[in-house]
PDB file of N, CA and C in Angstrom:
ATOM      1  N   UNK A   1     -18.619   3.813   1.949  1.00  0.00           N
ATOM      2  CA  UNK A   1     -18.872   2.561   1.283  1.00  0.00           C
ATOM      3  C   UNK A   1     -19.968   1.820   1.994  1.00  0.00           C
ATOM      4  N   UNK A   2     -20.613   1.048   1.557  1.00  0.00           N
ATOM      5  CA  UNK A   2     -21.231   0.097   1.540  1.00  0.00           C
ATOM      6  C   UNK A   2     -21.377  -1.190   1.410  1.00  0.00           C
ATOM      7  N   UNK A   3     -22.352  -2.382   1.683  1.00  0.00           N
ATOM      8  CA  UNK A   3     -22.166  -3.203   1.182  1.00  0.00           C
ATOM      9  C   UNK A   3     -23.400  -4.006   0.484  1.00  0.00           C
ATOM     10  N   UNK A   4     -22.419  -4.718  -0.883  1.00  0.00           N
ATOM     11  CA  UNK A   4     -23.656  -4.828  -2.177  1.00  0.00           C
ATOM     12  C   UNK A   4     -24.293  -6.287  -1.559  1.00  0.00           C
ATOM     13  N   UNK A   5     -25.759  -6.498  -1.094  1.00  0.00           N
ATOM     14  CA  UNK A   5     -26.653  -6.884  -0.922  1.00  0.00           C
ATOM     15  C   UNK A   5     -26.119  -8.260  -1.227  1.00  0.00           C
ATOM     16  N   UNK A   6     -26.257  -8.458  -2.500  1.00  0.00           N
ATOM     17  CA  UNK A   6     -25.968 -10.026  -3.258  1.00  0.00           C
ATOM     18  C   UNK A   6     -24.576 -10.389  -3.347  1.00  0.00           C
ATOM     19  N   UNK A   7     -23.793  -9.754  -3.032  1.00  0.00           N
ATOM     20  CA  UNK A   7     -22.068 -10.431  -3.155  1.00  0.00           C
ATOM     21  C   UNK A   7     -21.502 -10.034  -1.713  1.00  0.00           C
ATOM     22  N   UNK A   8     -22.179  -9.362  -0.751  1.00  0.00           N
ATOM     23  CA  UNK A   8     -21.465  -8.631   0.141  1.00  0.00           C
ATOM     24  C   UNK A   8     -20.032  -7.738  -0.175  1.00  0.00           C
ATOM     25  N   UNK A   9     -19.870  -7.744  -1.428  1.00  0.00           N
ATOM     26  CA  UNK A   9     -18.572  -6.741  -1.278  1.00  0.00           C
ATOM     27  C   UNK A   9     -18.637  -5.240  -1.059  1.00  0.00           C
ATOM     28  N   UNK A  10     -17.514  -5.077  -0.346  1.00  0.00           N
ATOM     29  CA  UNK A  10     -17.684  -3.593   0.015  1.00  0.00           C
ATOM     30  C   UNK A  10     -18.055  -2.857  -1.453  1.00  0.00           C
ATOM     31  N   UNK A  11     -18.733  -1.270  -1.194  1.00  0.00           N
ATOM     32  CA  UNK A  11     -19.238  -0.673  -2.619  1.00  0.00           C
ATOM     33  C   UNK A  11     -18.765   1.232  -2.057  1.00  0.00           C
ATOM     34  N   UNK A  12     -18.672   1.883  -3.288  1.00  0.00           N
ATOM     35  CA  UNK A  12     -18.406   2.744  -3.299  1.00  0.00           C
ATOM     36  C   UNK A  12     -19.213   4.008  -3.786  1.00  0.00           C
ATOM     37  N   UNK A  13     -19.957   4.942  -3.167  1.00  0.00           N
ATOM     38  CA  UNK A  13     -20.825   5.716  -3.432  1.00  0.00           C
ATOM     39  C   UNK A  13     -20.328   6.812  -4.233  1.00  0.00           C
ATOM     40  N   UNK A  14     -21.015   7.158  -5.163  1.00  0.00           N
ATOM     41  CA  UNK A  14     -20.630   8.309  -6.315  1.00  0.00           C
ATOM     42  C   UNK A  14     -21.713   9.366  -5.636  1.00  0.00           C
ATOM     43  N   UNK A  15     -21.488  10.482  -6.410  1.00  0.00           N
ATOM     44  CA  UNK A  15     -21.758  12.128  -5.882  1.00  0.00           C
ATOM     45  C   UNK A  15     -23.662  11.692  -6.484  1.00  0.00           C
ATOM     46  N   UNK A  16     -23.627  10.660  -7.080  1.00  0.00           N
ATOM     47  CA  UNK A  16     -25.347  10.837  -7.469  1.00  0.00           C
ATOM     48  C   UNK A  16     -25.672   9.972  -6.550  1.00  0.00           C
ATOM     49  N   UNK A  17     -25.059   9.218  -5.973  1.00  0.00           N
ATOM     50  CA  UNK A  17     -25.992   8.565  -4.826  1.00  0.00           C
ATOM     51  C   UNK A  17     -25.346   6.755  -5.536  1.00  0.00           C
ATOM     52  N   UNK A  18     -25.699   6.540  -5.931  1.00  0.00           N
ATOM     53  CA  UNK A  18     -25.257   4.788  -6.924  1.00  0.00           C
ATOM     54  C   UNK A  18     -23.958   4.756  -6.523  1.00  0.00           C
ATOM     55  N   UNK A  19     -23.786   3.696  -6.419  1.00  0.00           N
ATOM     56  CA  UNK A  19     -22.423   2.677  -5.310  1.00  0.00           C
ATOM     57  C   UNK A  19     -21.581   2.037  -6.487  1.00  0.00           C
ATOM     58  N   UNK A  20     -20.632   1.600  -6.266  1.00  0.00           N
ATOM     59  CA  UNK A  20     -19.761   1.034  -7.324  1.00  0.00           C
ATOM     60  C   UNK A  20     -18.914  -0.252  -6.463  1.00  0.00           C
ATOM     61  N   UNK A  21     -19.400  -1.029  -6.928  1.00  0.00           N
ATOM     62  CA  UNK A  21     -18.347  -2.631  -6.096  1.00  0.00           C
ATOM     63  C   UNK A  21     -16.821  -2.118  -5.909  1.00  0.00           C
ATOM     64  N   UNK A  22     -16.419  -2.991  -5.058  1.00  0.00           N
ATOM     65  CA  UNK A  22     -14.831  -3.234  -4.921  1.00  0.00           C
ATOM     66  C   UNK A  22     -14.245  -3.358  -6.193  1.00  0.00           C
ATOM     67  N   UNK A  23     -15.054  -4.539  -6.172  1.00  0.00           N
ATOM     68  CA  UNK A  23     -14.116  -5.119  -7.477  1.00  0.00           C
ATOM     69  C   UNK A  23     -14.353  -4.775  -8.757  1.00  0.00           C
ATOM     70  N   UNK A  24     -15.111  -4.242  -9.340  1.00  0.00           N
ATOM     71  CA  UNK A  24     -15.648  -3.066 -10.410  1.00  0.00           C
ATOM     72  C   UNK A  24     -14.130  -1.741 -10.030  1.00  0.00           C
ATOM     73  N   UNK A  25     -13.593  -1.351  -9.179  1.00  0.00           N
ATOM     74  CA  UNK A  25     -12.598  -0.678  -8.977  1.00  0.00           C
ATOM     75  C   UNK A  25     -11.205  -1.219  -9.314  1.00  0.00           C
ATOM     76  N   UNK A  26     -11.494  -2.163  -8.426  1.00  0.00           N
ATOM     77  CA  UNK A  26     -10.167  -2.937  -8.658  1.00  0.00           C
ATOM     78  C   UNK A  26      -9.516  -3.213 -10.172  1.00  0.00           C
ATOM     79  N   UNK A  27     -10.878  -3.843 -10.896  1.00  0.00           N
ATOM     80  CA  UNK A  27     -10.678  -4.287 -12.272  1.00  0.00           C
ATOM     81  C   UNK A  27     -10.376  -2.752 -13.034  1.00  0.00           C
ATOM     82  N   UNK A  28     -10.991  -1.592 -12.730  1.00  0.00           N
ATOM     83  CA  UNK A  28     -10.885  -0.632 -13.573  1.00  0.00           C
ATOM     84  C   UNK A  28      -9.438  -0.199 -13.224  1.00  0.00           C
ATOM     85  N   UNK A  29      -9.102  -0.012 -11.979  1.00  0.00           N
ATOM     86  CA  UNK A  29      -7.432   0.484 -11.577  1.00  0.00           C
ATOM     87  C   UNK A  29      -6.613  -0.853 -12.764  1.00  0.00           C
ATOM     88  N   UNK A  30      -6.764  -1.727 -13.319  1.00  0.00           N
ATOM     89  CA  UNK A  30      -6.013  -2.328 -14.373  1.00  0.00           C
ATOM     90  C   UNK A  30      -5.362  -0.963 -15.371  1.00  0.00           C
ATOM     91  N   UNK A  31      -6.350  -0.256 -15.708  1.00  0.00           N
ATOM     92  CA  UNK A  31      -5.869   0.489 -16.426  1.00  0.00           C
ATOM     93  C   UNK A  31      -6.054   1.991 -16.388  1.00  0.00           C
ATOM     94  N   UNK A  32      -6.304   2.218 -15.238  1.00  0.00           N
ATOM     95  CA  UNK A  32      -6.900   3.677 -14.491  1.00  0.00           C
ATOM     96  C   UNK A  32      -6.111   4.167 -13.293  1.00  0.00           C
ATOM     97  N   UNK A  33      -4.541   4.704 -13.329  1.00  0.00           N
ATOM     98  CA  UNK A  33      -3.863   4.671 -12.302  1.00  0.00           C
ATOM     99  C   UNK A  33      -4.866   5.529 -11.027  1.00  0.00           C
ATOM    100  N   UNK A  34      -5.718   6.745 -11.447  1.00  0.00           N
ATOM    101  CA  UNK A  34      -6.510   7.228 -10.147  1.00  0.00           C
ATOM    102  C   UNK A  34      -7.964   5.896  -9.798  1.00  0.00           C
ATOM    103  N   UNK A  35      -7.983   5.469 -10.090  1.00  0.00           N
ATOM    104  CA  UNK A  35      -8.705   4.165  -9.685  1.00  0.00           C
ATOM    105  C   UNK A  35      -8.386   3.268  -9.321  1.00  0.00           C
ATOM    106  N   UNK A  36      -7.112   2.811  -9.665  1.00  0.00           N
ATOM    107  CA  UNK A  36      -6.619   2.242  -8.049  1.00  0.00           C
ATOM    108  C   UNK A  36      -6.511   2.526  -7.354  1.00  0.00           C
ATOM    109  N   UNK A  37      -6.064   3.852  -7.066  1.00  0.00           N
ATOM    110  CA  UNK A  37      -5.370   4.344  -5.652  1.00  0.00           C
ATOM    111  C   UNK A  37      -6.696   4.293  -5.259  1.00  0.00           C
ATOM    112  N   UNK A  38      -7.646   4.680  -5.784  1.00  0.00           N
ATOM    113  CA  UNK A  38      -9.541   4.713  -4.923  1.00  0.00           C
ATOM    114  C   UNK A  38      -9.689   3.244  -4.153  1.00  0.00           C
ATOM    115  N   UNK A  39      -9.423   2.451  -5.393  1.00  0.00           N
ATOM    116  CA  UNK A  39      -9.534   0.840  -5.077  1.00  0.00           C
ATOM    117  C   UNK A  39      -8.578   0.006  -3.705  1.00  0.00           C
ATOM    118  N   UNK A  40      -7.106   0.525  -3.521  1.00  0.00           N
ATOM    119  CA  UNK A  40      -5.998   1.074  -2.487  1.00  0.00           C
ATOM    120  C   UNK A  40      -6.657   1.461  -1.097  1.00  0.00           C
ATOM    121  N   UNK A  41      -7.076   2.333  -1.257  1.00  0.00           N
ATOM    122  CA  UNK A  41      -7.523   3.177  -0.345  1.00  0.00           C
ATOM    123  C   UNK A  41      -9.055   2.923   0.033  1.00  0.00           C
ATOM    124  N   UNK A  42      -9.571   2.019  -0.187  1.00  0.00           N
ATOM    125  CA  UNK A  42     -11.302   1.527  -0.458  1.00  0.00           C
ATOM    126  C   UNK A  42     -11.408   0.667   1.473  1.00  0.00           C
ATOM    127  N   UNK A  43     -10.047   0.558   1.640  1.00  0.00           N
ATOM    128  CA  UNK A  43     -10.414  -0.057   3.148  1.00  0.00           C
ATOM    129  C   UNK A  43     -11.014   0.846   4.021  1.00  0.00           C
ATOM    130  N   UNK A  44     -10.548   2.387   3.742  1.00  0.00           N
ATOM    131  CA  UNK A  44     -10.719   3.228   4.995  1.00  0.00           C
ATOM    132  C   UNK A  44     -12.633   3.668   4.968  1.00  0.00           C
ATOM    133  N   UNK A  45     -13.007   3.219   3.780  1.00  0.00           N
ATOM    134  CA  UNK A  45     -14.623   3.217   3.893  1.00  0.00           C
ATOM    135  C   UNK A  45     -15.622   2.325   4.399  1.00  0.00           C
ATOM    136  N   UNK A  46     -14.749   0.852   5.027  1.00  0.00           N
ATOM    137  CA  UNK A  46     -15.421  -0.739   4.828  1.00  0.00           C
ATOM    138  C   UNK A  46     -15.514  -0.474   6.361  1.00  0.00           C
ATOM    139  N   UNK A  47     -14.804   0.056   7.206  1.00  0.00           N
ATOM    140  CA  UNK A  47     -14.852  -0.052   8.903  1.00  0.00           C
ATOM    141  C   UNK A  47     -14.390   1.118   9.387  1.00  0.00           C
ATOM    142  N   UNK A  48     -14.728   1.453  10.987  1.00  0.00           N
ATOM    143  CA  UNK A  48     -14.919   2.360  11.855  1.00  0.00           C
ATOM    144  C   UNK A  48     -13.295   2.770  12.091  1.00  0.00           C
ATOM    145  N   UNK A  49     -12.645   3.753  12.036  1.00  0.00           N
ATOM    146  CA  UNK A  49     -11.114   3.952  12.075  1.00  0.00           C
ATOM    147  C   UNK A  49     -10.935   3.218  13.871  1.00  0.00           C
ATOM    148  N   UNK A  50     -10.088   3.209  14.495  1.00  0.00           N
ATOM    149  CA  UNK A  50     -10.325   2.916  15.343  1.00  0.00           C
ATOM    150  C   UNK A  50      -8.700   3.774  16.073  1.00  0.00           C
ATOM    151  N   UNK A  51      -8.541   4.684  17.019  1.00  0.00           N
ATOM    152  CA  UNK A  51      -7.430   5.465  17.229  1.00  0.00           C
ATOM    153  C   UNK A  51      -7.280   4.790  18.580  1.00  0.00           C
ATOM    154  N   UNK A  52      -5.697   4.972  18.828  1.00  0.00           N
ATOM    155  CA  UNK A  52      -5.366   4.633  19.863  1.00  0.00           C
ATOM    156  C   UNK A  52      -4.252   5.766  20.407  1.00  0.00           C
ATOM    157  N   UNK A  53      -4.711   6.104  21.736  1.00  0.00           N
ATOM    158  CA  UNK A  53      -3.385   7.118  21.598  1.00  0.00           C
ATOM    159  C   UNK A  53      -2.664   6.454  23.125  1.00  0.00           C
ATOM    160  N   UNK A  54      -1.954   5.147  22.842  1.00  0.00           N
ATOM    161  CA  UNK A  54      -0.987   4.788  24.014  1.00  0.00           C
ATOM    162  C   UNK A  54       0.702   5.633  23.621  1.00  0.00           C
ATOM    163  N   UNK A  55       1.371   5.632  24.212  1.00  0.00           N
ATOM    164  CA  UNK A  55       2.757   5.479  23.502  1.00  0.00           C
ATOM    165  C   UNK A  55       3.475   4.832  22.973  1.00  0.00           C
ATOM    166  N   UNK A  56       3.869   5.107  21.588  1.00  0.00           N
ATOM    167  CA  UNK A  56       4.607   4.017  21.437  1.00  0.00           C
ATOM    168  C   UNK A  56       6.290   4.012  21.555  1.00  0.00           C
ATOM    169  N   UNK A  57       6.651   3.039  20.821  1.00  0.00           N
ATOM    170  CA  UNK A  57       8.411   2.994  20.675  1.00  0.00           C
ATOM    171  C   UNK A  57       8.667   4.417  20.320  1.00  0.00           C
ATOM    172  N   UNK A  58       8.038   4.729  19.439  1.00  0.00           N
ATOM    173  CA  UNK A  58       8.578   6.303  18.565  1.00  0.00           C
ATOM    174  C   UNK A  58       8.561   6.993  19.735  1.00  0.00           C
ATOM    175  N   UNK A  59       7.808   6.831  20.238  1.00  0.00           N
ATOM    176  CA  UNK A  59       7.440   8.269  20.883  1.00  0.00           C
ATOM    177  C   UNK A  59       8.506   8.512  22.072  1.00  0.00           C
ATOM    178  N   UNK A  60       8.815   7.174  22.639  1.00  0.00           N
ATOM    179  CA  UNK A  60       9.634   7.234  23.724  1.00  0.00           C
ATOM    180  C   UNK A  60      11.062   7.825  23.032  1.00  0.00           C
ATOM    181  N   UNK A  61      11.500   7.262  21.530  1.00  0.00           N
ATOM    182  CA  UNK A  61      12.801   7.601  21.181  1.00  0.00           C
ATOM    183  C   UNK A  61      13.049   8.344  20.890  1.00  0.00           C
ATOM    184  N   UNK A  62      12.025   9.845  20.668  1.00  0.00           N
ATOM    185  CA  UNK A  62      11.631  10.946  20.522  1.00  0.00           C
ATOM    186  C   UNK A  62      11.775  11.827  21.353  1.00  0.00           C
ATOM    187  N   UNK A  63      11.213  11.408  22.669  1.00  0.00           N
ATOM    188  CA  UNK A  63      11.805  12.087  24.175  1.00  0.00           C
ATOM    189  C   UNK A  63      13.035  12.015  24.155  1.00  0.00           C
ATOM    190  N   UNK A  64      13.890  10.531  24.559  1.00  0.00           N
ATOM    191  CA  UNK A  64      15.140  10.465  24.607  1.00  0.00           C
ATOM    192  C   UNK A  64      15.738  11.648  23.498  1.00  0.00           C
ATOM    193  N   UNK A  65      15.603  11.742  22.372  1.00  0.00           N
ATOM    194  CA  UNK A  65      16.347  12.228  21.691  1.00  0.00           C
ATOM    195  C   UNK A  65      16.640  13.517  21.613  1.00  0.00           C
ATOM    196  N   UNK A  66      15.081  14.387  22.283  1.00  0.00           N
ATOM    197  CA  UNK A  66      14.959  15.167  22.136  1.00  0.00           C
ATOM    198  C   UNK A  66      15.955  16.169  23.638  1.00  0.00           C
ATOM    199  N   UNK A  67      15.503  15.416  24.759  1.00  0.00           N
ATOM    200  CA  UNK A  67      16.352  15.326  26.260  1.00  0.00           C
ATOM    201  C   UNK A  67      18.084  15.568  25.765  1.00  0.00           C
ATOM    202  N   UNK A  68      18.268  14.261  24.809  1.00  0.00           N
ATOM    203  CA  UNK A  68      19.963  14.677  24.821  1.00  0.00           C
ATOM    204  C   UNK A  68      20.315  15.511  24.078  1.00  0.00           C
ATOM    205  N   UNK A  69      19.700  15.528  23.057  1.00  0.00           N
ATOM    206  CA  UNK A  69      19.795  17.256  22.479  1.00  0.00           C
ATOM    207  C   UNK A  69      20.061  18.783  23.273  1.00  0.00           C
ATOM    208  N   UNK A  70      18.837  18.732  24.003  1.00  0.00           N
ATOM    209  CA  UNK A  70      18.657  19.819  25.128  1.00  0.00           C
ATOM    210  C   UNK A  70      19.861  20.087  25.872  1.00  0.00           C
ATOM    211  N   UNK A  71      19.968  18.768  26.281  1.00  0.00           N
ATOM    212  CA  UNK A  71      21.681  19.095  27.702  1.00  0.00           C
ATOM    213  C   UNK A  71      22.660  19.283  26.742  1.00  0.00           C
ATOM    214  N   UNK A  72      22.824  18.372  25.645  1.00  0.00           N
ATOM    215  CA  UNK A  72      23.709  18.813  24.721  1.00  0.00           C
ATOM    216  C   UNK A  72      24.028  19.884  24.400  1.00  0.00           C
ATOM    217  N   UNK A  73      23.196  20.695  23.960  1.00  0.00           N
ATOM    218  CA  UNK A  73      22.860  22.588  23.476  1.00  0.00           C
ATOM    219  C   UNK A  73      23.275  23.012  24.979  1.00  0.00           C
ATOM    220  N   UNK A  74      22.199  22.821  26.036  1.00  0.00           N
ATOM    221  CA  UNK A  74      22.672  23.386  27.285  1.00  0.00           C
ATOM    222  C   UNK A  74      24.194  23.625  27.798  1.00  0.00           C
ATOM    223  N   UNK A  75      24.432  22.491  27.461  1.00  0.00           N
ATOM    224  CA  UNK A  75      26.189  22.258  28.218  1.00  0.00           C
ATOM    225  C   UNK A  75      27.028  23.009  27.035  1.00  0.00           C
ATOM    226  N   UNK A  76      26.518  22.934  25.901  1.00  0.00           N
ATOM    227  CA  UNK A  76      27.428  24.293  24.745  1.00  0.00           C
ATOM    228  C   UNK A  76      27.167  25.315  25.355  1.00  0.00           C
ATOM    229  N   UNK A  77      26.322  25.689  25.666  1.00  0.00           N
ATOM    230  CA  UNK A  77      25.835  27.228  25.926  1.00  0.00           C
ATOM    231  C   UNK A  77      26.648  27.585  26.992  1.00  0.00           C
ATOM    232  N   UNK A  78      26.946  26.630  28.225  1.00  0.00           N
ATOM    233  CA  UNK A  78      27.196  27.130  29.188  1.00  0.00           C
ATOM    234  C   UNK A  78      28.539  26.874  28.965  1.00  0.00           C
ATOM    235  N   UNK A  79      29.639  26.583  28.460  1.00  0.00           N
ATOM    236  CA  UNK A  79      30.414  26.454  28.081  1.00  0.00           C
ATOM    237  C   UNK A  79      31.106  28.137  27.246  1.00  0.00           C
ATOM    238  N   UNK A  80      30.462  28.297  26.525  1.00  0.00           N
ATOM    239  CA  UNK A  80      30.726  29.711  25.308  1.00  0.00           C
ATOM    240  C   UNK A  80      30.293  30.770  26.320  1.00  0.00           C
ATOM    241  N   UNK A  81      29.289  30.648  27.230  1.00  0.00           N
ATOM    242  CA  UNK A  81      28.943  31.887  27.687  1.00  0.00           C
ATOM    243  C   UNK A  81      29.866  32.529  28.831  1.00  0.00           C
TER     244      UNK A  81
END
């Protein structure tokens, strides 16, 4: 995407090269369910993704979960064997 000169709104480039406004999308997703989702999804063209790879909550409750699982299975195993 782009942005249109005289309105600044973000714009959307077609396979010939010519851009299509936001809101030219927006208005068409009224009655174009795959044109909204374009119009939906029109943020991930306006700015730079930006990744972060700290840890988060998930990730920690993921370990935990995965840890008591392990001894869990472990302590069956050693149990039956």
């Amino acid at each position: 995407m782009g942005s249109n000169s005289a309105a600044g709104s973000p714009t959307t480039r077609t396979s010939s090269g010519r851009s299509i406004p936001a809101g030219a999308l927006r208005t068409l997703g009224l009655v174009h369910r795959d044109t909204r989702e374009l119009a939906e999804m029109s943020f991930q063209f306006t700015a730079p993704f930006v990744l972060d790879s700290r840890p988060t909550p998930f990730d920690a409750a993921m370990r935990a979960t995965v840890g008591w699982w392990r001894a869990r299975t472990d302590a069956g195993n050693a149990v039956s064997a």
